[in-house]
Protein backbone atom coordinates (compact mmCIF):
# COMPACT_ATOMS: atom_id res chain seq x y z
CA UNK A 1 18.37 15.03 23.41
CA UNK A 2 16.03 12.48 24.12
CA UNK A 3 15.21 9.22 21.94
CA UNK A 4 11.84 8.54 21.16
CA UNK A 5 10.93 5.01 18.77
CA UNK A 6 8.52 4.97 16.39
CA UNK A 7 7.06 1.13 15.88
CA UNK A 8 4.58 -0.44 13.89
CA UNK A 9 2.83 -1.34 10.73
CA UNK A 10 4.17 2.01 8.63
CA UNK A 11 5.81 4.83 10.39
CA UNK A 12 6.13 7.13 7.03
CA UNK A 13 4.12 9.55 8.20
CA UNK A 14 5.26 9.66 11.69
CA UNK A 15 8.36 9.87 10.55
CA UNK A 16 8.19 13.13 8.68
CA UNK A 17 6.32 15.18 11.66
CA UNK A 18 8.91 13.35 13.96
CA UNK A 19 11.59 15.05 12.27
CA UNK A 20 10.59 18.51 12.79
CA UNK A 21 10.80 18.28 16.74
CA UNK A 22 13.81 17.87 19.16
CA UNK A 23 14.45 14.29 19.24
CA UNK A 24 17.19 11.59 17.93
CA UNK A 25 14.05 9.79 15.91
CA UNK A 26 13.97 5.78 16.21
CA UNK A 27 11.89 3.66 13.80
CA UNK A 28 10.94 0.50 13.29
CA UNK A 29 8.48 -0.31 10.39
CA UNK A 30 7.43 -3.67 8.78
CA UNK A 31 6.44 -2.06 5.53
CA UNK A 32 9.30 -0.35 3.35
CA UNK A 33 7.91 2.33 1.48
CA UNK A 34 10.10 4.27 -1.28
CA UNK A 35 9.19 7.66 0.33
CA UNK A 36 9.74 6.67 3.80
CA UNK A 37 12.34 9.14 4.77
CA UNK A 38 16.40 8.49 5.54
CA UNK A 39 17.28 8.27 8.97
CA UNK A 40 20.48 6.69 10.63
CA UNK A 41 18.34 4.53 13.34
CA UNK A 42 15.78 2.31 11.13
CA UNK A 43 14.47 -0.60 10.82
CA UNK A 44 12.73 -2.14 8.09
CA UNK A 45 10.74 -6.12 8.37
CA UNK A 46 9.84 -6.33 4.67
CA UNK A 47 12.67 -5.49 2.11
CA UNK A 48 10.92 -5.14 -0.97
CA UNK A 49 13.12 -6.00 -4.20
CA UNK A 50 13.47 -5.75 -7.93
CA UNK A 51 10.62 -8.30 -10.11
CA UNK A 52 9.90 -9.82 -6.01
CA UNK A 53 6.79 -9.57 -4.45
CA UNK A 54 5.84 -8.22 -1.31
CA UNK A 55 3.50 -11.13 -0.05
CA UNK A 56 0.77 -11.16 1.41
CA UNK A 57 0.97 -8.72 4.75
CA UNK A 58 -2.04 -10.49 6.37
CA UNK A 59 0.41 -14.10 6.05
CA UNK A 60 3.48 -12.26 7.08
CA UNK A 61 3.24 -9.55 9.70
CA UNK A 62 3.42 -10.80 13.28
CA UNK A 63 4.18 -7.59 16.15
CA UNK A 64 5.82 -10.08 18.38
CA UNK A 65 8.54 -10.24 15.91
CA UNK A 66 9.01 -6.60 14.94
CA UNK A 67 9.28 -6.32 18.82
CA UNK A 68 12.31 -8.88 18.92
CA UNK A 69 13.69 -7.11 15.81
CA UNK A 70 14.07 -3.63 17.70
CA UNK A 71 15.06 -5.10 21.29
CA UNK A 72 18.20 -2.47 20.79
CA UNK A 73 16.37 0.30 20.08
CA UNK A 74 13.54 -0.26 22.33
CA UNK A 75 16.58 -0.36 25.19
CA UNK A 76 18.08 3.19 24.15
CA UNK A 77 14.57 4.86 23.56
CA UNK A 78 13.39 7.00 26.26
CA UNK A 79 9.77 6.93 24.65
CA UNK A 80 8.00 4.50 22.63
CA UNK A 81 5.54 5.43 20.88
CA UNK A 82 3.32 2.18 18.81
CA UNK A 83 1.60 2.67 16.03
CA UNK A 84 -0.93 0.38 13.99
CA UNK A 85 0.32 -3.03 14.51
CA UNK A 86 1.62 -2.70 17.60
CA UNK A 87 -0.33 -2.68 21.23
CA UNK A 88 1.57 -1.74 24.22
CA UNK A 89 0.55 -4.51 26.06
CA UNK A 90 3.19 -6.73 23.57
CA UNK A 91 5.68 -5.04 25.18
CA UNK A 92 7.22 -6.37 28.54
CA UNK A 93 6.14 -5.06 31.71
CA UNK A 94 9.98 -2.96 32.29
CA UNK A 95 9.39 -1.22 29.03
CA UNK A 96 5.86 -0.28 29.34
CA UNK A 97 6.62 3.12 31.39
CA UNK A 98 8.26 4.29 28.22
CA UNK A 99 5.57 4.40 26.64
CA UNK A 100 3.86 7.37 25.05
CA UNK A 101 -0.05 6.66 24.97
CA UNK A 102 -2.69 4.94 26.17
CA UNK A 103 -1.48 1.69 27.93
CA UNK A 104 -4.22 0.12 29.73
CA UNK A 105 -5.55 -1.42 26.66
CA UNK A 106 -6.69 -4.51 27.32
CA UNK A 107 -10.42 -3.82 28.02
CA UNK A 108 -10.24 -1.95 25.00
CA UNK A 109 -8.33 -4.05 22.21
CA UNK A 110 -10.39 -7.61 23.44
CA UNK A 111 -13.47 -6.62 21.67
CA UNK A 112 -15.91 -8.62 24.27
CA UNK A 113 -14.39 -7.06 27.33
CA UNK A 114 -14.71 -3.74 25.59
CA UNK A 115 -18.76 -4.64 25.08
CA UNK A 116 -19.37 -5.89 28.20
CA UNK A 117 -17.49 -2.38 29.94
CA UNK A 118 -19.72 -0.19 27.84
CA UNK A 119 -22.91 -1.93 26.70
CA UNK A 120 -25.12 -0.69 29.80
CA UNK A 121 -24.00 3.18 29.43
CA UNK A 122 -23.52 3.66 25.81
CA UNK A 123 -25.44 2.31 22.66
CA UNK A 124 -23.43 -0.57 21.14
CA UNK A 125 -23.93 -3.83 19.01
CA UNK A 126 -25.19 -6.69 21.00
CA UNK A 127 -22.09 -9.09 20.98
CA UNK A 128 -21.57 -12.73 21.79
CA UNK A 129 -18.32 -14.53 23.01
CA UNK A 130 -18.25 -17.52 20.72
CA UNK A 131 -16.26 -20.67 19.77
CA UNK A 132 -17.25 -22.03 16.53
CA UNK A 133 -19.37 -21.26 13.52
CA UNK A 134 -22.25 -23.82 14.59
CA UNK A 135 -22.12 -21.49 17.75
CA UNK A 136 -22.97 -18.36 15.82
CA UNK A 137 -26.02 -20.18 13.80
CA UNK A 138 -27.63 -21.63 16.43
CA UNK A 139 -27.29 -17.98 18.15
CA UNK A 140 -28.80 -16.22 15.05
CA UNK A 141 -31.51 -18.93 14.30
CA UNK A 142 -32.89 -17.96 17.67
CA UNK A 143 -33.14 -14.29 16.43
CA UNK A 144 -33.96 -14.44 12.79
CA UNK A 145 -34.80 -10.73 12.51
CA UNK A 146 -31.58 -9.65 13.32
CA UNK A 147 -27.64 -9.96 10.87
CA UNK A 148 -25.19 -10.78 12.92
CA UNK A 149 -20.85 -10.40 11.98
CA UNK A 150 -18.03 -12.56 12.67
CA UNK A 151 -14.80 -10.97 13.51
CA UNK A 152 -11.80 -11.74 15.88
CA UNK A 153 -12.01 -10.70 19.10
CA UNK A 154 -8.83 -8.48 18.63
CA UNK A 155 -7.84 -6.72 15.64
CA UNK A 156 -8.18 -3.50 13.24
CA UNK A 157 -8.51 -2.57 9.92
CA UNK A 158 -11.63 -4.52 9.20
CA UNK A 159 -9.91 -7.99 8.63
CA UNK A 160 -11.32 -11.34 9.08
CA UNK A 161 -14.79 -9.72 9.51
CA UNK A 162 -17.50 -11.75 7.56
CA UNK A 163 -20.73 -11.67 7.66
CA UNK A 164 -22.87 -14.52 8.81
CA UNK A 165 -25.72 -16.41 5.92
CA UNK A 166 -26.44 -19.12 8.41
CA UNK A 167 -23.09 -20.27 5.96
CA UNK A 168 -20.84 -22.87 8.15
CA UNK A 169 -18.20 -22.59 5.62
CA UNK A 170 -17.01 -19.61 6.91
CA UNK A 171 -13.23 -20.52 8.53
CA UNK A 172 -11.95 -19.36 11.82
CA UNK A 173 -8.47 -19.36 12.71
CA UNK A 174 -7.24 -21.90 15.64
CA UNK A 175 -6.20 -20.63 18.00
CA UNK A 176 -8.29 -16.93 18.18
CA UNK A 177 -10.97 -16.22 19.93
CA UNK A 178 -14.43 -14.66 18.10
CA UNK A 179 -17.27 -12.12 18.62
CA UNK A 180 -20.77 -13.08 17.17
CA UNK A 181 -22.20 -9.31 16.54
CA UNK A 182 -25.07 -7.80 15.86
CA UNK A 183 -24.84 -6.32 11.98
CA UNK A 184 -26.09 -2.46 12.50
CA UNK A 185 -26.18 -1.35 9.19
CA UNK A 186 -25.32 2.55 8.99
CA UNK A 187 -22.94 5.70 7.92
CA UNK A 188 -18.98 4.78 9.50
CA UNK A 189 -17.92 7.44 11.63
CA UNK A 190 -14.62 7.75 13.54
CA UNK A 191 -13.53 10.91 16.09
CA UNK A 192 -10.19 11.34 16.63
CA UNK A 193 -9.67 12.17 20.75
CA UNK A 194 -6.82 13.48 22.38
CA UNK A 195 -5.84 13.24 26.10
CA UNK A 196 -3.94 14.48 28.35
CA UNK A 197 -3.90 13.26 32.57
CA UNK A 198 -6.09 16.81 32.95
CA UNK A 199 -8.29 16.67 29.77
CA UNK A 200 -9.97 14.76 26.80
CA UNK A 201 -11.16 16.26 23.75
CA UNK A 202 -12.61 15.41 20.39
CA UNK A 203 -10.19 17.31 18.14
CA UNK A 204 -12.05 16.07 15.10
CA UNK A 205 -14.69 14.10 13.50
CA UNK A 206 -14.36 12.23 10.39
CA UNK A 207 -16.44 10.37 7.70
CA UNK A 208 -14.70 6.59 7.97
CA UNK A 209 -14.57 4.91 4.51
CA UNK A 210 -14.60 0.84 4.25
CA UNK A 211 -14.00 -1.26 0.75
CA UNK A 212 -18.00 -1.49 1.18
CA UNK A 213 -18.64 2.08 0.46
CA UNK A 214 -17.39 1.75 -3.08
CA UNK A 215 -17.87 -1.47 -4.12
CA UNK A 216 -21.20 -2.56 -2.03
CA UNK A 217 -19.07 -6.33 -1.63
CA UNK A 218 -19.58 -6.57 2.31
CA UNK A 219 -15.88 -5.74 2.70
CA UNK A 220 -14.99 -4.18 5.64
CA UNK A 221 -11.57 -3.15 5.35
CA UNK A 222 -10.60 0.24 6.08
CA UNK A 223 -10.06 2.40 3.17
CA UNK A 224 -9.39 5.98 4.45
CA UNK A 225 -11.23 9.10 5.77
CA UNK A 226 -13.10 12.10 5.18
CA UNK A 227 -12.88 15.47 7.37
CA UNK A 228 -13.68 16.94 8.89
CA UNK A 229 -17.53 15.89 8.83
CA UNK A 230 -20.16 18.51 7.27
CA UNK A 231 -23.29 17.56 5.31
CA UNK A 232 -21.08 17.42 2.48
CA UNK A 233 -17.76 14.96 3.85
CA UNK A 234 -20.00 12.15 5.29
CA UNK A 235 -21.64 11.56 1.15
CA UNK A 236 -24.91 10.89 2.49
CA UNK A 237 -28.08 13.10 3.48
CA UNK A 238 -28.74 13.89 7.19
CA UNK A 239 -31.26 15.82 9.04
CA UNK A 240 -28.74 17.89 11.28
CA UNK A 241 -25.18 17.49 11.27
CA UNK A 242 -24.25 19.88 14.20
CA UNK A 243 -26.26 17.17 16.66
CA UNK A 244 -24.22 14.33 14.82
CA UNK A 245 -21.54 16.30 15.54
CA UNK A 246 -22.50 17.13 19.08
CA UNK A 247 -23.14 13.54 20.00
CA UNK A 248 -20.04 12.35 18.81
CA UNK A 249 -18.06 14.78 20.75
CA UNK A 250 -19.78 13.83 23.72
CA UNK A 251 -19.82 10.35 23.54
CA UNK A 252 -16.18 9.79 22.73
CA UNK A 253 -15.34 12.49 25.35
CA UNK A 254 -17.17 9.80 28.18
CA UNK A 255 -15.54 7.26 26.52
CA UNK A 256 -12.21 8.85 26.58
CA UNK A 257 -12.61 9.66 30.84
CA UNK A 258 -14.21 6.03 31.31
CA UNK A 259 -10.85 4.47 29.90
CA UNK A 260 -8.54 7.42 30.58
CA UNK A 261 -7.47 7.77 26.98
CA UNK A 262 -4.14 9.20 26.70
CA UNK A 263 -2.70 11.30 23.66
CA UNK A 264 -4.16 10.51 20.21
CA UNK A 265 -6.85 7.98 20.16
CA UNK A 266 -9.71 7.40 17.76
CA UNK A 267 -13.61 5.79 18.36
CA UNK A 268 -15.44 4.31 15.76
CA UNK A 269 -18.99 4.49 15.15
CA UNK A 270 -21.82 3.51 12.99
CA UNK A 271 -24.68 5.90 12.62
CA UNK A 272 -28.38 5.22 11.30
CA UNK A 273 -32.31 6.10 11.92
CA UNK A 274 -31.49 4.42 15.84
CA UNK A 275 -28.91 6.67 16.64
CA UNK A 276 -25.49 6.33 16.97
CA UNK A 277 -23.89 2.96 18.06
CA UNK A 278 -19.92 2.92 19.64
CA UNK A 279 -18.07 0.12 17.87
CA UNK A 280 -14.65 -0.10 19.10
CA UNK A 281 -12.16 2.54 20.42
CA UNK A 282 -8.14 2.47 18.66
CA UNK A 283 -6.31 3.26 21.59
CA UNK A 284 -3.27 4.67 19.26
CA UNK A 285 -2.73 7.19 16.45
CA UNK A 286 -4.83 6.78 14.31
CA UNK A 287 -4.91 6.62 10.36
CA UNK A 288 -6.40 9.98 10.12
CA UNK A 289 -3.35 11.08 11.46
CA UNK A 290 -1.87 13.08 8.24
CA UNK A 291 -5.86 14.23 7.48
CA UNK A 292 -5.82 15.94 10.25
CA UNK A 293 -2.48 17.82 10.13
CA UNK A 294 -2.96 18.98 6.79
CA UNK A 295 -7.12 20.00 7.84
CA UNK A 296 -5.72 21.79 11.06
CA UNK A 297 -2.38 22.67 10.12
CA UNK A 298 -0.65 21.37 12.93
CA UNK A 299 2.18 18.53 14.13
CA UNK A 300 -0.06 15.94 15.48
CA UNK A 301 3.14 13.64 16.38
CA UNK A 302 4.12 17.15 18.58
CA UNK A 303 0.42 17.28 19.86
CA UNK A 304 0.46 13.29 20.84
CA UNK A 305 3.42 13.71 22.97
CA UNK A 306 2.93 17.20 24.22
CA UNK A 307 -0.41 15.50 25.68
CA UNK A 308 0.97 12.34 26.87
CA UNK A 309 3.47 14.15 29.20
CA UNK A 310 0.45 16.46 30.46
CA UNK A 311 1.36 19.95 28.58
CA UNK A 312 -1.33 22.46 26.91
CA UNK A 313 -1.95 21.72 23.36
CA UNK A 314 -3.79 23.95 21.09
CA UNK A 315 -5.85 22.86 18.50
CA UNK A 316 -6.82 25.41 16.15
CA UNK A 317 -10.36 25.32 13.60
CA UNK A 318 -10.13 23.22 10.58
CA UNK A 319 -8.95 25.24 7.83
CA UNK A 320 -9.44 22.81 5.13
CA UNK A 321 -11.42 19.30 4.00
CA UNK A 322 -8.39 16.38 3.83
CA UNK A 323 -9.53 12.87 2.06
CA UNK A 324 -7.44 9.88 2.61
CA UNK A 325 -8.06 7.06 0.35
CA UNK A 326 -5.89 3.67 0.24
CA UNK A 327 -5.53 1.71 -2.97
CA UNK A 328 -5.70 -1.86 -2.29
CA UNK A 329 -3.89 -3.83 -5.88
CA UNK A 330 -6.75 -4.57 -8.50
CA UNK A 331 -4.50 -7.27 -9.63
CA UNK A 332 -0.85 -8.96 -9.44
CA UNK A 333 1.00 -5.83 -10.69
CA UNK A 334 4.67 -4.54 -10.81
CA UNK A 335 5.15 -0.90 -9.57
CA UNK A 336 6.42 1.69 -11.94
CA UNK A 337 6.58 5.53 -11.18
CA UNK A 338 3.17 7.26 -11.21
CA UNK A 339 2.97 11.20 -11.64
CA UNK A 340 0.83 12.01 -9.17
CA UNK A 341 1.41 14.73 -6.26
CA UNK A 342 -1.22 13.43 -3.91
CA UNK A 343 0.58 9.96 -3.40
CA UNK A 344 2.12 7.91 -0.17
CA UNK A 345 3.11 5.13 0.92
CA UNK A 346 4.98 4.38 -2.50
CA UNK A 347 5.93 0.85 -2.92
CA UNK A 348 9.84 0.59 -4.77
CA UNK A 349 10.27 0.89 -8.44
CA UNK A 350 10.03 -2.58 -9.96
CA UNK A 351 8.43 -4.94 -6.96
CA UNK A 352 5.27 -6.83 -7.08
CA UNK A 353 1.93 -6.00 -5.19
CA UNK A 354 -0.07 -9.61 -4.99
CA UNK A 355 -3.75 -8.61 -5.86
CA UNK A 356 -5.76 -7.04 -3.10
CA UNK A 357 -2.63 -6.08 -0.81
CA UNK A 358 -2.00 -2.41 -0.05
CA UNK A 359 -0.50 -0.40 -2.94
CA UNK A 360 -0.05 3.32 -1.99
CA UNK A 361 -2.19 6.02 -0.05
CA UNK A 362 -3.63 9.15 -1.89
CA UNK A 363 -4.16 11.88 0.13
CA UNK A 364 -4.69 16.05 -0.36
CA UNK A 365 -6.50 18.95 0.96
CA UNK A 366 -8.79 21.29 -0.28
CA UNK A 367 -10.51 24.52 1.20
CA UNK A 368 -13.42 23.30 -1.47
CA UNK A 369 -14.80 19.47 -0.67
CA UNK A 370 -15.99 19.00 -4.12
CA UNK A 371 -12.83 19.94 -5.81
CA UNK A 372 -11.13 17.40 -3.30
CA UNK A 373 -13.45 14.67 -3.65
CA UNK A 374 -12.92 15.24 -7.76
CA UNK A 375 -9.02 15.43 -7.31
CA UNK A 376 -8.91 12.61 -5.18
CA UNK A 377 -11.37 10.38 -7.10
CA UNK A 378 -9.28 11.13 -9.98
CA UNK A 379 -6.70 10.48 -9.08
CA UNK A 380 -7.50 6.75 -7.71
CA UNK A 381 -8.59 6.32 -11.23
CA UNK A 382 -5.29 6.96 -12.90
CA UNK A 383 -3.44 4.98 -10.10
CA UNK A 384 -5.64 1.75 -11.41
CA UNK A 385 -5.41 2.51 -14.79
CA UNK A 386 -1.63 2.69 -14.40
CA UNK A 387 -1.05 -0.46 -12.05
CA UNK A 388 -3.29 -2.58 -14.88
CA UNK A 389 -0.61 -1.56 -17.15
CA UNK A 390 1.88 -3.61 -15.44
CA UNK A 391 0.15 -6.61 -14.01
CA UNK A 392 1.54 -10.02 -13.68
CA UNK A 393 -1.39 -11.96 -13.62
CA UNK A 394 -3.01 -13.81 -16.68
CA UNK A 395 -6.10 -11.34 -17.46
């Protein structure tokens, strides 16, 4: 039986479609979530404990070290397969082969080389290459028409993206590079791809949810998903969703052939009265991984590899709406049991979430959007409600 590692930021999910399929299951995982499930061969960075806190992740979570942590089990896996957190190209060169996905990332994952590969075949942000805030300004003041973001030239999950007011306070960290980028204002959209060496195909589009969508505070952190998109998942009015549809399938299709995508891979967009703009591609599984199983009702962990090592996968019609929605800590709280059925990602009974760090994932399915939408909503309020009950912060 062959040994296949699971690496990253959380491998929860992973984990339970890895252990319906013929392998001895490896996994390394910085966070330690209560419903993370038993295996013999795992590894866990961040040991949460009774009346401790958790940190901040943003402070704390460095791949290069997660990397060193599972040099054993990165030696007995036959595949590796990273997820958020982890890019194959922090991997030495020997162990690279073993790799299950895409793994010529590196004109993907540097933002800048990913703009200047696409920006003359595919509509896309104008982006600048930039060393210092003073840099950015005297960019913008040359084009006062236009908003411009700040955001590192590698990275995911919408961190350390601020938008520029002509405001040199704004920090950046020494020792990162930047992108100065044009601010296209619009609905988030994401399609999930996957590839095989014969074939690419857009399995599924999605309605791509950001702190800003529900609290209009220029927050760009990813938040979940919606899918897969109709007029109703992507919450706004549009004039034809079949050609939103259609040009998102064909776009990341190109885009999948142009960087020979390989297994489960997602593209962002932004759509609005221009069109539809490409923002990045996440050469990995994505976080719409579970959405999608439950919408399709299939093993996407069994799809991922079964197209990385070139073998027909197939992927039936959606047979329901899935809505993933990640509750970031209203305050300084300490976690007790919620009764919810639509949670993940559960921290341990008793430890501390600081304020604004990741608490726990709802997700659920639903043949009916609304009643999804209403469940899930719902149930984000109760999960707030509750973690106020126990915060640790003066109010």
């Amino acid at each position: 039986m062959e040994n296949v590692l699971l690496i990253g930021i959380n491998t929860r999910s992973m984990l339970n479609s890895a252990l319906k399929l013929n392998y001895n299951i490896f996994s390394t995982s910085y966070f330690s979530t209560s419903d993370t499930p038993e295996i013999e061969n795992k590894k866990i960075i961040l040991e949460e404990k009774d009346n401790e806190s958790s940190g901040i992740f943003e402070d704390n979570f460095n791949a290069k070290y997660i990397l060193d942590f599972s040099k054993d089990y990165i030696d007995e896996a036959d595949y590796i397969i990273p997820i958020s957190g982890v890019s194959p190209s922090d991997f030495p060169t020997k162990d690279q082969k073993k790799i299950l996905g895409s793994k010529n990332v590196s004109n993907i994952e540097d933002k800048f080389k990913f703009y200047k590969e696409i920006r003359n075949e595919f509509k896309t942000p104008e982006t600048f290459l930039i060393k210092d805030v003073d840099e950015a300004i005297e960019i913008s003041e040359n084009k006062p028409d236009v908003k411009y973001i700040i955001k590192p030239v590698k990275g995911s999950g919408g961190y350390y993206i601020n938008l520029l007011n002509n405001d040199s306070s704004i920090q950046l960290n020494d020792g990162e590079n930047f992108i100065l980028q044009e601010y296209v204002e619009g609905i988030n959209l994401s399609s999930s791809i996957l590839g095989s060496k014969d074939s690419k195909r857009t399995i599924m589009n999605s309605r791509l949810l950001t702190e800003n969508d529900f609290e209009s505070n220029n927050s760009f952190i990813y938040i979940g998903n919606i899918l897969p998109l109709t007029d109703e998942s992507i919450l706004t009015k549009v004039k034809d969703i079949d050609k939103i549809n259609r040009d998102m399938i064909e776009t990341s299709q190109n885009l999948a052939y142009k960087f020979d995508l390989v297994g489960s891979n997602g593209v962002d967009f932004i759509l609005n009265e221009n069109g539809l703009y490409v923002i990045e591609i996440n050469p990995r599984i994505q976080g719409t991984f579970e959405c999608v199983e439950k919408s399709l009702q299939i093993n996407m962990l069994d799809a991922h590899i079964k197209s990385c090592l070139n073998e027909a996968v197939e992927i039936p019609k959606a047979k329901y709406y899935s809505y993933k929605k990640i509750i970031y800590s209203p305050c300084r709280s300490k976690y007790s049991k919620i009764n919810l059925d639509n949670i993940y990602d559960l921290p341990h009974i008793g430890t501390i979430t600081e304020k604004s760090e990741p608490l726990l994932t709802i997700i659920d399915k639903n043949a009916n959007f609304k009643q999804l939408y209403e469940k899930v909503e719902n149930s984000s309020k109760i999960v707030i409600k509750e973690v106020k009950k126990h915060r640790q912060d003066a109010i």
